[in-house]
C-alpha atoms as a PDB file:
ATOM      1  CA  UNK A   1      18.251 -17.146 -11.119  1.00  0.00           C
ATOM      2  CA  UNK A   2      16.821 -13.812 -11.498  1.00  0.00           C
ATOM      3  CA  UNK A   3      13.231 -13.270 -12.541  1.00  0.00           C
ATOM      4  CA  UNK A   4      10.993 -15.635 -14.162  1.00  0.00           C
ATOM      5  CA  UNK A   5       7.691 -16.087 -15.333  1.00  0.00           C
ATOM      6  CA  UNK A   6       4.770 -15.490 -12.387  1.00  0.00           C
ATOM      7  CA  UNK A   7       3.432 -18.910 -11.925  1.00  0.00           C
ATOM      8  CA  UNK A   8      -0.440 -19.168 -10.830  1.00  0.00           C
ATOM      9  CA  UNK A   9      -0.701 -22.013  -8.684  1.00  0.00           C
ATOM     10  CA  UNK A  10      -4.142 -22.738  -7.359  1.00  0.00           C
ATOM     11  CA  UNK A  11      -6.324 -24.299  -9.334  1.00  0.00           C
ATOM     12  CA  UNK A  12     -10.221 -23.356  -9.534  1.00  0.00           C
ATOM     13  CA  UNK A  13     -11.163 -26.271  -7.170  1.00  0.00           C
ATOM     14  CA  UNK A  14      -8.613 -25.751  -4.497  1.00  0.00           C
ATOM     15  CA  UNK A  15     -10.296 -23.062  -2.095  1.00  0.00           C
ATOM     16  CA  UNK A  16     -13.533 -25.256  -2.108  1.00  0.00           C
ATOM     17  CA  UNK A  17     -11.415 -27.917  -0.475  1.00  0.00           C
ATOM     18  CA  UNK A  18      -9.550 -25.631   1.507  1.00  0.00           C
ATOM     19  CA  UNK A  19     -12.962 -24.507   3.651  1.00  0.00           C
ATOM     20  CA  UNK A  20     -14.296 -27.893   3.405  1.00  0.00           C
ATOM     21  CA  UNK A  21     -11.813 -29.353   5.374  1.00  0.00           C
ATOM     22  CA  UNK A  22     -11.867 -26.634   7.811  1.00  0.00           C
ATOM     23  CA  UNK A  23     -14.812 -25.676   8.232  1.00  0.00           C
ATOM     24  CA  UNK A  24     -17.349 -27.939  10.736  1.00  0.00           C
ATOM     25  CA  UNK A  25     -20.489 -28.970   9.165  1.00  0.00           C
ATOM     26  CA  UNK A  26     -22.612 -27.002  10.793  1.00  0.00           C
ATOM     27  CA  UNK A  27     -20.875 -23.528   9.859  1.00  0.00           C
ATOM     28  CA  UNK A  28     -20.574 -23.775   6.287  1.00  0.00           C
ATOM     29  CA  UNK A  29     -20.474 -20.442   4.932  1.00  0.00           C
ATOM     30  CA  UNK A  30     -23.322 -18.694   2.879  1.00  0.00           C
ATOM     31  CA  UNK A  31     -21.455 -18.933  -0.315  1.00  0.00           C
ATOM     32  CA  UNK A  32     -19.571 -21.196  -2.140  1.00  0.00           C
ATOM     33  CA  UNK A  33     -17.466 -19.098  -4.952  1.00  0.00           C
ATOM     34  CA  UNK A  34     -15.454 -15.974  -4.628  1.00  0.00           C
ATOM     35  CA  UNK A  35     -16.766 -12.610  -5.858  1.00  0.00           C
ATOM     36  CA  UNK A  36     -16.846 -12.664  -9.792  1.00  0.00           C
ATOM     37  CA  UNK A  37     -15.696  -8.882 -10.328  1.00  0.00           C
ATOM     38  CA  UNK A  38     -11.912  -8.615 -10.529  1.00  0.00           C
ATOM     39  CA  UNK A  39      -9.661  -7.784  -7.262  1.00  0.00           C
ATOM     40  CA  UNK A  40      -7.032  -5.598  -7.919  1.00  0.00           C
ATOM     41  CA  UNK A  41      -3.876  -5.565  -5.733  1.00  0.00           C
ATOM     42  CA  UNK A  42      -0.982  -3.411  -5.598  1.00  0.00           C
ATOM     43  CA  UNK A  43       2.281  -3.219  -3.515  1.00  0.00           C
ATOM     44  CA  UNK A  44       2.014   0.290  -1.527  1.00  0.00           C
ATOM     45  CA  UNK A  45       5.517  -0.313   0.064  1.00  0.00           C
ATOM     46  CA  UNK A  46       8.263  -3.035  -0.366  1.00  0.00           C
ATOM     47  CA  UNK A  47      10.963  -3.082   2.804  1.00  0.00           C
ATOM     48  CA  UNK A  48      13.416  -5.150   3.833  1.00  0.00           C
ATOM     49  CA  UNK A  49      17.549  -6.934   3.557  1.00  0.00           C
ATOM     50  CA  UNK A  50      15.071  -9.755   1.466  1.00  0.00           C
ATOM     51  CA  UNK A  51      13.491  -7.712  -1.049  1.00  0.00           C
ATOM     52  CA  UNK A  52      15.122  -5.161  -2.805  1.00  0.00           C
ATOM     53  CA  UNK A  53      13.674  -2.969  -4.985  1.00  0.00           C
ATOM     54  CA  UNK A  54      13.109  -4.785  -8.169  1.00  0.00           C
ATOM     55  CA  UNK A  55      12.764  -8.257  -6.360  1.00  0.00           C
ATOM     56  CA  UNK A  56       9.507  -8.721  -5.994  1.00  0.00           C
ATOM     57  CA  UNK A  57       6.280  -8.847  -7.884  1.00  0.00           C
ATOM     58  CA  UNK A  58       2.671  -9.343  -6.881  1.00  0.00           C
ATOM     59  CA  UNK A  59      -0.267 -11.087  -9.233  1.00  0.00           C
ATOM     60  CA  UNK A  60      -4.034 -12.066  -8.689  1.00  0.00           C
ATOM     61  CA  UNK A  61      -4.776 -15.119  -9.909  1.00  0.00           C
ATOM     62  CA  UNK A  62      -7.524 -14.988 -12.671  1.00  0.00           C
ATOM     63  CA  UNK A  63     -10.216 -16.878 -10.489  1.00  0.00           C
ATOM     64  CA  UNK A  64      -9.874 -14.558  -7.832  1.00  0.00           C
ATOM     65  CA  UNK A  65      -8.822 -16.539  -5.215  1.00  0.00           C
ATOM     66  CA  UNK A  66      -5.625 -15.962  -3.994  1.00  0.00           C
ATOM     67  CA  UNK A  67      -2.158 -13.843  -5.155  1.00  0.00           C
ATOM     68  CA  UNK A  68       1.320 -14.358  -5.999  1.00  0.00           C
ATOM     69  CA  UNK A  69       4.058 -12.803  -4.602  1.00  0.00           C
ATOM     70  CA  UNK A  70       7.435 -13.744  -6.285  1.00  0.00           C
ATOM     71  CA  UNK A  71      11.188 -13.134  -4.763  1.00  0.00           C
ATOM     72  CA  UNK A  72      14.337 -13.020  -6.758  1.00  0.00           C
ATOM     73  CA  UNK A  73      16.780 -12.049  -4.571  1.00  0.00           C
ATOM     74  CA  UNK A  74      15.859 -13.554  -0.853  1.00  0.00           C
ATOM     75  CA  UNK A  75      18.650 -15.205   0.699  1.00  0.00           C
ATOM     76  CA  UNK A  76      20.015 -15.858   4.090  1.00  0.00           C
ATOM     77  CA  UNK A  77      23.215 -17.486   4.839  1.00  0.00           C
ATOM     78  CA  UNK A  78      25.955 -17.867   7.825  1.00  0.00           C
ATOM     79  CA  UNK A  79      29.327 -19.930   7.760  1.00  0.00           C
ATOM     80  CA  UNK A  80      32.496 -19.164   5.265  1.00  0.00           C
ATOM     81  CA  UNK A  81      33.096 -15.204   4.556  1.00  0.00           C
ATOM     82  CA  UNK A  82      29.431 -14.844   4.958  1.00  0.00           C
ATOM     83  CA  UNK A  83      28.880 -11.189   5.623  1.00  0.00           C
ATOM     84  CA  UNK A  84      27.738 -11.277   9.527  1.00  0.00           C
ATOM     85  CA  UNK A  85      24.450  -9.520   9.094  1.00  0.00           C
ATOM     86  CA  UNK A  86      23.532 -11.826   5.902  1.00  0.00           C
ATOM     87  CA  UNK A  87      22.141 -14.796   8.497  1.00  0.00           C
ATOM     88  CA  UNK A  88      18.838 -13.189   8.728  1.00  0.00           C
ATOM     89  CA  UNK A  89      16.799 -11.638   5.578  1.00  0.00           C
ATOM     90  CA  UNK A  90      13.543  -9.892   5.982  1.00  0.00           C
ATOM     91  CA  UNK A  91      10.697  -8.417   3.522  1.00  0.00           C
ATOM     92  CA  UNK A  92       7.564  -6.778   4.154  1.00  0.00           C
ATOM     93  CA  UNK A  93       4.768  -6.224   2.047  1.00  0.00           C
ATOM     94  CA  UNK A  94       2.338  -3.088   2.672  1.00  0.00           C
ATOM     95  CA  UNK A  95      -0.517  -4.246  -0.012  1.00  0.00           C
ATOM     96  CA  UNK A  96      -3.407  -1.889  -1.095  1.00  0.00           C
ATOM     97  CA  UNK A  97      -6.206  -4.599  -1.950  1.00  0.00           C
ATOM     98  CA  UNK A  98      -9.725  -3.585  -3.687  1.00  0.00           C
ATOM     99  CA  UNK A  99     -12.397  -6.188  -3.788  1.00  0.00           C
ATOM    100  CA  UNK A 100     -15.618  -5.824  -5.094  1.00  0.00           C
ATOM    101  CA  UNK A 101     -18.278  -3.911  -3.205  1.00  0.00           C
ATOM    102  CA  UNK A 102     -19.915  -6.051  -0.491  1.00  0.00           C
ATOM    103  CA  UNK A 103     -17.678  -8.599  -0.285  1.00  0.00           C
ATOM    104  CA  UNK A 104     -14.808  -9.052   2.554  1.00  0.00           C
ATOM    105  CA  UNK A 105     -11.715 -11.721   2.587  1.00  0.00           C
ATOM    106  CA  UNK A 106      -8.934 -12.993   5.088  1.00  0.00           C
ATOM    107  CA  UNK A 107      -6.000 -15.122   4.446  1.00  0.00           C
ATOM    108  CA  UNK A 108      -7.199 -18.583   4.670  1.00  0.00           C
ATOM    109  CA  UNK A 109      -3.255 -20.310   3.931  1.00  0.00           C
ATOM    110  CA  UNK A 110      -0.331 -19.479   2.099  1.00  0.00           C
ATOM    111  CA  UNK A 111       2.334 -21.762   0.386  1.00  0.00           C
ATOM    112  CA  UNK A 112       5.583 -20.750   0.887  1.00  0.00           C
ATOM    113  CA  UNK A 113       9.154 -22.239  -1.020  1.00  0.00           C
ATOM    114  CA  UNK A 114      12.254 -22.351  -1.660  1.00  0.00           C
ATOM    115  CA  UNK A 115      15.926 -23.983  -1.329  1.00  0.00           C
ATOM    116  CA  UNK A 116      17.977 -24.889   2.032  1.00  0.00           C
ATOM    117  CA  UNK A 117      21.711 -25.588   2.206  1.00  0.00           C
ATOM    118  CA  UNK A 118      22.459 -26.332   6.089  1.00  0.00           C
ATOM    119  CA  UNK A 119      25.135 -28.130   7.340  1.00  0.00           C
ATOM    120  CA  UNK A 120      25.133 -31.255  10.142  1.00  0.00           C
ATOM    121  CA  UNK A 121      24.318 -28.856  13.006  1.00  0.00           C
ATOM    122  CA  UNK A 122      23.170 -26.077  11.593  1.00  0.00           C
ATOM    123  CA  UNK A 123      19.977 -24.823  11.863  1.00  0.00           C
ATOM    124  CA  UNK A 124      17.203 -22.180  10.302  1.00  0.00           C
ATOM    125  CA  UNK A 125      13.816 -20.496  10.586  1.00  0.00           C
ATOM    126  CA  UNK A 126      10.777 -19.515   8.553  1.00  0.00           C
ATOM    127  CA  UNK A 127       8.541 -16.901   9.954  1.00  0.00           C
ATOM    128  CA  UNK A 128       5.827 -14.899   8.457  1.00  0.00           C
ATOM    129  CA  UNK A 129       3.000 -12.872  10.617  1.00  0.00           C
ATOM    130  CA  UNK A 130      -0.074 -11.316   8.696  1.00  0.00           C
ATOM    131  CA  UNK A 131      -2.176  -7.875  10.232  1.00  0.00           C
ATOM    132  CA  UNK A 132      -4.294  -5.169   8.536  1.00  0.00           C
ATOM    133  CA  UNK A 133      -3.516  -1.455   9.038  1.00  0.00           C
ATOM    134  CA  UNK A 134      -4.788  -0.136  12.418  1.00  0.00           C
ATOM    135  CA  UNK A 135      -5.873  -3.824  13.284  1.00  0.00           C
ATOM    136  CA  UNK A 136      -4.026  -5.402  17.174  1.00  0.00           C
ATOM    137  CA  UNK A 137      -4.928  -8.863  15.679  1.00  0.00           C
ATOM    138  CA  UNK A 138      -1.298 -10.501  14.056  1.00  0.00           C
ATOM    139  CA  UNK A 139      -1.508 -13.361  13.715  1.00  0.00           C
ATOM    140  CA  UNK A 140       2.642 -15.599  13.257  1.00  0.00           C
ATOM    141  CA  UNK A 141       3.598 -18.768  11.995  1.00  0.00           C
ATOM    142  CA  UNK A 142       7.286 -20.497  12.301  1.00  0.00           C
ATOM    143  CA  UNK A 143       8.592 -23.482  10.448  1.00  0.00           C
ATOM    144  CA  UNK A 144      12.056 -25.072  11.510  1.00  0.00           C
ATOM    145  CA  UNK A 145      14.515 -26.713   9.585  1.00  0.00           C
ATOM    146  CA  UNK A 146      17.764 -28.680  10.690  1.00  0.00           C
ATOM    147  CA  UNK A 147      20.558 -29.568   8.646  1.00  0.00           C
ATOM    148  CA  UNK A 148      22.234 -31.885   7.385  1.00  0.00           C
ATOM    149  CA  UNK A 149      19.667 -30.662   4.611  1.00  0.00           C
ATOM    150  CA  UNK A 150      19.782 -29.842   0.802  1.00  0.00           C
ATOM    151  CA  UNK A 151      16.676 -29.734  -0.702  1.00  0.00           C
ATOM    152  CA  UNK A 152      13.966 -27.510  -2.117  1.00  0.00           C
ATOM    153  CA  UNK A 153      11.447 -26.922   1.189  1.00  0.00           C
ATOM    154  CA  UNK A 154       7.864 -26.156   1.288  1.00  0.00           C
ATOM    155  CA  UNK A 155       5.941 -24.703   4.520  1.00  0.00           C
ATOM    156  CA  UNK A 156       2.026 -23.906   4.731  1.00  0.00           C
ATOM    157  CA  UNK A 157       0.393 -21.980   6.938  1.00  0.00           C
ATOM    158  CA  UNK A 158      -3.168 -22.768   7.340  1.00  0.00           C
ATOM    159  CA  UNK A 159      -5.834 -20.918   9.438  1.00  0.00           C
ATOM    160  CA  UNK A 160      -9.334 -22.551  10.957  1.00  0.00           C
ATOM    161  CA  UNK A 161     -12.366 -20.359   9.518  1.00  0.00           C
ATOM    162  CA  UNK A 162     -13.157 -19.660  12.981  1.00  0.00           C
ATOM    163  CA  UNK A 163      -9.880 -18.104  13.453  1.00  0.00           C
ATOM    164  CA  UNK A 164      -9.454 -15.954  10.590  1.00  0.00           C
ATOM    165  CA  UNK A 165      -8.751 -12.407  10.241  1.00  0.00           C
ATOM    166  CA  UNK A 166     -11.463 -10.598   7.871  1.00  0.00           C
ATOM    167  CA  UNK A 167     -10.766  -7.191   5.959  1.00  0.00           C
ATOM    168  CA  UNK A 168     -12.899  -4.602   8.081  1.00  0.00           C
ATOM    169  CA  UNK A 169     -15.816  -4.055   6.043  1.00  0.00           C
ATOM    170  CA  UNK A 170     -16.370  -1.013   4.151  1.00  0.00           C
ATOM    171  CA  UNK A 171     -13.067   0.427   4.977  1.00  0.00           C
ATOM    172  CA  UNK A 172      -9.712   0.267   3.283  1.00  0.00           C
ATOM    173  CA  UNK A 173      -7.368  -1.219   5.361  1.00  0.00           C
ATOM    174  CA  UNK A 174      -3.494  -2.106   3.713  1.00  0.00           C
ATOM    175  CA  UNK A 175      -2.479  -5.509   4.301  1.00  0.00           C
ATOM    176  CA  UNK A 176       0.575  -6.368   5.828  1.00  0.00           C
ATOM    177  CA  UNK A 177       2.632  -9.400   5.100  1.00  0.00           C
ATOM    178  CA  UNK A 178       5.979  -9.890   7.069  1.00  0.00           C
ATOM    179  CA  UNK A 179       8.683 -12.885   6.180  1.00  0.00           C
ATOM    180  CA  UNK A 180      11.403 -13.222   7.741  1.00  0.00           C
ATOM    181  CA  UNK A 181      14.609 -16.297   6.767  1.00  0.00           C
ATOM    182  CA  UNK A 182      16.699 -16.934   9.907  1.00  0.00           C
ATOM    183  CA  UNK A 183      20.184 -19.578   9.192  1.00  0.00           C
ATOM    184  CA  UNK A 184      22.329 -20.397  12.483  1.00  0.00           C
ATOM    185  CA  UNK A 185      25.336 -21.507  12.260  1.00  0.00           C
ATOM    186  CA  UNK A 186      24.845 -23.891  15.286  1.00  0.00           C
ATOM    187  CA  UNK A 187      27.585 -26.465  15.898  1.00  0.00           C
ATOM    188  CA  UNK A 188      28.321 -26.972  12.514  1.00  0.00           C
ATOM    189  CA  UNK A 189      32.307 -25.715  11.344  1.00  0.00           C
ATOM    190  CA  UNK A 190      32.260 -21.709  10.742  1.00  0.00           C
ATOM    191  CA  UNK A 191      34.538 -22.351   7.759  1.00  0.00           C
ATOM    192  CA  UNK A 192      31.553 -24.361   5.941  1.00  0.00           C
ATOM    193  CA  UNK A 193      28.370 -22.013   4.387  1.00  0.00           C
ATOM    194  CA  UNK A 194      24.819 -22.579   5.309  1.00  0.00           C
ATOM    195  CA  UNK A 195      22.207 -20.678   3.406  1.00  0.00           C
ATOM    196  CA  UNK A 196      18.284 -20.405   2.815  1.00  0.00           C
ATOM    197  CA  UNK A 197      16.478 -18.932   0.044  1.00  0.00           C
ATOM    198  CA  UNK A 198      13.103 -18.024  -1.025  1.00  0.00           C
ATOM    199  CA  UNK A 199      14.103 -18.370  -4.493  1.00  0.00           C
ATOM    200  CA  UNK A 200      14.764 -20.929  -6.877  1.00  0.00           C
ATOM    201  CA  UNK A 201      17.704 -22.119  -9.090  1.00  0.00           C
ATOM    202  CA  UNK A 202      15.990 -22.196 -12.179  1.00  0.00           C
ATOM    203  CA  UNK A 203      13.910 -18.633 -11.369  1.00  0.00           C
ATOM    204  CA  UNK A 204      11.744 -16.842  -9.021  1.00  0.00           C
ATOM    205  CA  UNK A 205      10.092 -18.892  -6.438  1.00  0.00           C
ATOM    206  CA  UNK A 206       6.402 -18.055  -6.112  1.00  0.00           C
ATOM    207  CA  UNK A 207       4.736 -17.572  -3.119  1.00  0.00           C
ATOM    208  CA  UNK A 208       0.859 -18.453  -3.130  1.00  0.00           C
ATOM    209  CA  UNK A 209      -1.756 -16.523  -0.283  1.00  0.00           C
ATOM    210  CA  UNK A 210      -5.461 -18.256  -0.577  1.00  0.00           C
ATOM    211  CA  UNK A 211      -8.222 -15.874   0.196  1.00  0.00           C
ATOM    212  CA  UNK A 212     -11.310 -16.951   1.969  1.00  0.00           C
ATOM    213  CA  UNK A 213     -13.946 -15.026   0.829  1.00  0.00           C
ATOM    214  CA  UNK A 214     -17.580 -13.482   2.494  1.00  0.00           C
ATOM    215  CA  UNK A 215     -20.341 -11.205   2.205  1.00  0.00           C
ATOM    216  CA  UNK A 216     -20.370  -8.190   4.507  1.00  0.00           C
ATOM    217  CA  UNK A 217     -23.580  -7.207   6.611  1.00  0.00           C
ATOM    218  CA  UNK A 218     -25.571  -5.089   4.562  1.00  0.00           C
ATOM    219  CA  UNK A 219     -26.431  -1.930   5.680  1.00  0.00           C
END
């Protein structure tokens, strides 16, 4: 249940079909494909109850558009002799990303997973916000889930192109990624455990960030 193989998950076609179903007609982009030099990203700093050190690892996939961040120890659970502070995990990401010159990106969606445990009246949260360095613009997302409920979970967040966030061009700017796992006991029995993860039983759980992709003014 500890670390497993980085799994890629977006095929070549996928961001293609990601901006044509957001995107109106008349504001199709000036490109189609994503840079062909290689972007290189790195984890600056790795904080939080959900990510210890060693937990997590970060991959690009090979056609450049998106990365992988995997979890191996991100858990939050309430109920039974829970440890009080263990109902909410968190884990931020501080990531140094290089793209090739002339080019800027945003987060267009990312695929979050994992497994929930909740008893009949309990309750939990997924949260996740998204900022550069120096930048007011964060933009959150929430996903609930109610129990009774035992079963892997899935939650997207999707942004409109209109709407995105783009890398300041020219200028490196971290990006900052912050998750958060919330489990409340609610009116289910205290003696009975209720738990989240954003890990798998058979391995890491990989979470997937697609990158929308576009030339910068030139100069």
């Amino acid at each position: 249940m500890r670390r497993g193989l980085l799994r890629f998950l977006l095929s070549g076609g996928a961001l293609a079909a990601l901006l044509t179903a957001t995107l109106p007609a008349q504001a199709a982009p000036a490109f189609e494909d994503p840079p062909p030099d290689k972007i290189v990203i790195k984890v600056a700093t790795v904080n939080g109850s959900g990510c210890p050190q060693g937990t997590t690892a970060v991959a690009v996939s090979e056609d450049n558009t998106a990365f992988t961040v995997t979890y191996s120890d991100y858990l939050a659970q309430v109920g039974g002799n829970s440890d009080p502070t263990a109902f909410r995990k968190n884990c931020q990401l501080n990531l140094v990303v290089h793209v090739p010159g002339g080019f800027t990106y945003a987060i267009a969606s990312a695929d979050y997973r994992g497994f929930a445990s909740l008893q009949q009246g309990a309750n939990a949260t997924q949260r996740a916000s998204y900022y550069f360095q120096g930048s007011p613009n964060t933009q959150f997302r929430n996903h609930n889930f109610s129990g009774p409920l035992a079963d892997n979970w899935q939650a997207t967040d999707e942004t409109d192109w209109a709407q995105l966030v783009w890398a300041p061009c020219g200028k490196q700017r971290n990006f900052n990624i912050n998750t958060e796992l919330r489990v409340n006991a609610g009116t289910s029995s205290p003696s009975k455990v209720s738990f989240m993860t954003m890990d798998s039983t058979d391995g890491d759980i990989s979470t997937v960030y697609h990158l929308a992709w576009k030339e910068c003014p030139r100069q």
